[in-house]
Protein backbone atom coordinates (compact mmCIF):
# COMPACT_ATOMS: atom_id res chain seq x y z
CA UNK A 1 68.40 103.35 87.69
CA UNK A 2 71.89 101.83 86.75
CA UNK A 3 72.94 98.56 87.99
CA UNK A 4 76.47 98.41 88.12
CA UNK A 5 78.07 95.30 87.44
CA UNK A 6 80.23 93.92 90.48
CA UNK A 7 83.96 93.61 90.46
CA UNK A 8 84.63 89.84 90.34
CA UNK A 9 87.70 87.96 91.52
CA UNK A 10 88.82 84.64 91.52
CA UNK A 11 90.46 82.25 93.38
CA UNK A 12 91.46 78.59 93.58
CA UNK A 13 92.53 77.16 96.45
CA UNK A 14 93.90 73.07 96.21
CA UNK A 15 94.78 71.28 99.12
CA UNK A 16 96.89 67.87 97.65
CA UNK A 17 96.20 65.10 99.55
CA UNK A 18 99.52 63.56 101.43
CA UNK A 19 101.39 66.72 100.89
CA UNK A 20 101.87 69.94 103.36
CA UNK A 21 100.35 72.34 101.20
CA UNK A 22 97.46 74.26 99.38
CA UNK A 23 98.28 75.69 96.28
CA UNK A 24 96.47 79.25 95.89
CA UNK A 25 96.23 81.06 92.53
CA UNK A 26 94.07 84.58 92.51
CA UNK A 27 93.25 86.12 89.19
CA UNK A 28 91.81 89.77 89.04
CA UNK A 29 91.81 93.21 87.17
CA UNK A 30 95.40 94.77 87.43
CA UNK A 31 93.87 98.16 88.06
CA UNK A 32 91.63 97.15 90.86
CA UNK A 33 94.72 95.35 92.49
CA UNK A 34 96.87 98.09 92.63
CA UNK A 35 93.66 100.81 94.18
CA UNK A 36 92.67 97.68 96.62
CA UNK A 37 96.57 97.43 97.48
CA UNK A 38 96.54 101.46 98.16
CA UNK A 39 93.29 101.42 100.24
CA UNK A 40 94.35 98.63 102.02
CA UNK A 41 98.68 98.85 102.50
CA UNK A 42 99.85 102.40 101.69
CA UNK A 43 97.00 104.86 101.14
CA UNK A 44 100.25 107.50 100.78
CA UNK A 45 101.34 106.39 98.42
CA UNK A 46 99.94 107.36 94.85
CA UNK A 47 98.33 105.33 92.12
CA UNK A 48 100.43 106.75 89.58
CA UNK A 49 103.68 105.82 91.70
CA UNK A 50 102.18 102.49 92.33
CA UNK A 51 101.54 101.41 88.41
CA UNK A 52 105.19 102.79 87.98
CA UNK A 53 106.59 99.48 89.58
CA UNK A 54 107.30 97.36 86.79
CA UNK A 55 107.66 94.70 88.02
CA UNK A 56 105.50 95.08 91.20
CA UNK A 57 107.48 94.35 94.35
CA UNK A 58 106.82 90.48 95.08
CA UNK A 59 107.26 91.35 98.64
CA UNK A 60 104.51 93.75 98.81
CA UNK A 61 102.35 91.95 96.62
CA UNK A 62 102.88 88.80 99.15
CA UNK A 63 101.77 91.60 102.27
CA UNK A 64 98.89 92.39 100.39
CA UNK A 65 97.66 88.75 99.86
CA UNK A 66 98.23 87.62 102.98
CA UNK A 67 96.48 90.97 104.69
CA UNK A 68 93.31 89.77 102.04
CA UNK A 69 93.31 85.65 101.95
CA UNK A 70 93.40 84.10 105.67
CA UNK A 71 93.56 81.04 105.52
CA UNK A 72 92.57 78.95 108.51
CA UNK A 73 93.54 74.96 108.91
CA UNK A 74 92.02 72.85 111.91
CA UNK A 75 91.37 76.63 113.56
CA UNK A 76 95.00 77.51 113.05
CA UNK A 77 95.99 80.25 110.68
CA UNK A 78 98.96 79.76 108.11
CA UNK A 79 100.61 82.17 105.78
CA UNK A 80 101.16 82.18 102.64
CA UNK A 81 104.28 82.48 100.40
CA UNK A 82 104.22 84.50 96.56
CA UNK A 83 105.63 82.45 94.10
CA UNK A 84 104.62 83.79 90.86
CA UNK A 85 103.14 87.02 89.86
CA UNK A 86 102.23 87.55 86.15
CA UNK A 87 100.66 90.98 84.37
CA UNK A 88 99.08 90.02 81.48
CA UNK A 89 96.66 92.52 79.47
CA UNK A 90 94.36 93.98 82.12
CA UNK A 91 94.92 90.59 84.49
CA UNK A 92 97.16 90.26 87.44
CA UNK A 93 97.48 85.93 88.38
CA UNK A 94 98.90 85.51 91.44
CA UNK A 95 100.63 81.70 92.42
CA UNK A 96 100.79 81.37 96.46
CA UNK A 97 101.74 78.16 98.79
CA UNK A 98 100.22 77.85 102.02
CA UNK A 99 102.31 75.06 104.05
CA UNK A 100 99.48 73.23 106.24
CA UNK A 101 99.47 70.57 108.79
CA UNK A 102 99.18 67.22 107.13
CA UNK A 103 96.12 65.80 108.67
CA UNK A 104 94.15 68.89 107.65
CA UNK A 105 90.32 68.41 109.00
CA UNK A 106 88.94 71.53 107.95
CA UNK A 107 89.66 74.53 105.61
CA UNK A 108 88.13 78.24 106.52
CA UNK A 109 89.01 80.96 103.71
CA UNK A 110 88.11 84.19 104.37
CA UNK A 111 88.59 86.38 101.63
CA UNK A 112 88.25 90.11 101.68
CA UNK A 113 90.05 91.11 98.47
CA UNK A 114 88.16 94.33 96.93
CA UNK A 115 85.59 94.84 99.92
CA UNK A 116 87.15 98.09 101.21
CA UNK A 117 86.84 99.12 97.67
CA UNK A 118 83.15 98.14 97.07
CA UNK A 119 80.17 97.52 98.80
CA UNK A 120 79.11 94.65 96.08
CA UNK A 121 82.34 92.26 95.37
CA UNK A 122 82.29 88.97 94.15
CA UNK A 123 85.20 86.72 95.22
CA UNK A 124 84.71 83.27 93.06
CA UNK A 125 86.41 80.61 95.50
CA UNK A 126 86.75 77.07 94.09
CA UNK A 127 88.28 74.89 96.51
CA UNK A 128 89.64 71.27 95.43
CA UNK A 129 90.50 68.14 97.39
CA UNK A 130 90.84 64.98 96.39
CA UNK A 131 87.18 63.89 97.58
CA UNK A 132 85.55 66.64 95.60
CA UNK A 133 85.42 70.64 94.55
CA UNK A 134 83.00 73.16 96.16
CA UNK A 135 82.66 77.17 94.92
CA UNK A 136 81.16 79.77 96.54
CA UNK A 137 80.83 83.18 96.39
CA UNK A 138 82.94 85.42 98.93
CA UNK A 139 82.17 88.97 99.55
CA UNK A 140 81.43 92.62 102.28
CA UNK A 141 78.62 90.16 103.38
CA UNK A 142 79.85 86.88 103.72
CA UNK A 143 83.58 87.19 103.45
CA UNK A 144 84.30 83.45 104.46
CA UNK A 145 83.79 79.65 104.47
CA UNK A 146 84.79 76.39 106.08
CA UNK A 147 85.38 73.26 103.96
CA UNK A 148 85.40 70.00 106.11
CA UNK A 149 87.63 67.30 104.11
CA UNK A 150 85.90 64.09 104.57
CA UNK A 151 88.05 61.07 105.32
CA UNK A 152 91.21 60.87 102.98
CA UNK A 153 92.76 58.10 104.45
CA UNK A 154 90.74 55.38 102.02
């Protein structure tokens, strides 16, 4: 029998302590991007039409993101904004600001990025702060996690 290896993603996610923002960067396979974006956004629309775009449309790449990465602060959900978008060889790095409450308790990220695609996916989620950095892995069968910031005020 053939074990297949799973597609792998990742994605950093840094809240900065005293500012109103986490700073998101995502880094997969350009291929699997564009078939996750036409499973998930515009299943009309062909592949071939869709690796035409050069460059891909910022604001669909920003629908796509935000329809993938929720983002949860203090049990409130925020959306993020594209800034950057770079192909390079077979990888697609995405930049993305999510503007948060300052006095952020808790972080949930729930990322589903592939898992209409595949039934195995492995998100890689690194999440800083500036008390410490956690990583898990995010996938069809546990698709998020909550981060509790411990007292930043010291």
């Amino acid at each position: 029998m053939l074990f297949q290896q799973a597609p792998v993603t990742f994605t950093g996610v840094e809240y900065v302590h005293g500012t109103d923002s986490l700073k998101v960067s995502v880094r997969m396979k350009y291929e699997l991007f564009l078939r996750d974006y036409q499973q998930t956004i515009f299943d009309d629309l062909d592949l071939k039409e869709l690796r035409s775009f050069k460059p891909f449309p910022a604001d669909l790449a920003n629908n796509y993101l935000n329809s993938k990465i929720n983002i949860m602060t203090n049990g409130k959900q925020v959306i993020g904004k594209l800034l950057r978008m770079d192909v390079e060889n077979d990888d697609v790095r995405f930049s993305i600001l999510f503007r948060v409450n300052s006095k952020v308790k808790s972080i949930t990220i729930k990322n589903t990025i592939l898992t209409g695609l595949y039934s195995r996916v492995e998100n890689l989620t690194i999440f800083k702060s500036r008390t410490g950095e956690s990583s898990v892995k995010l996938g069809s069968d546990h698709p998020e996690e909550t981060f509790f910031l411990k007292n930043q005020d010291k």
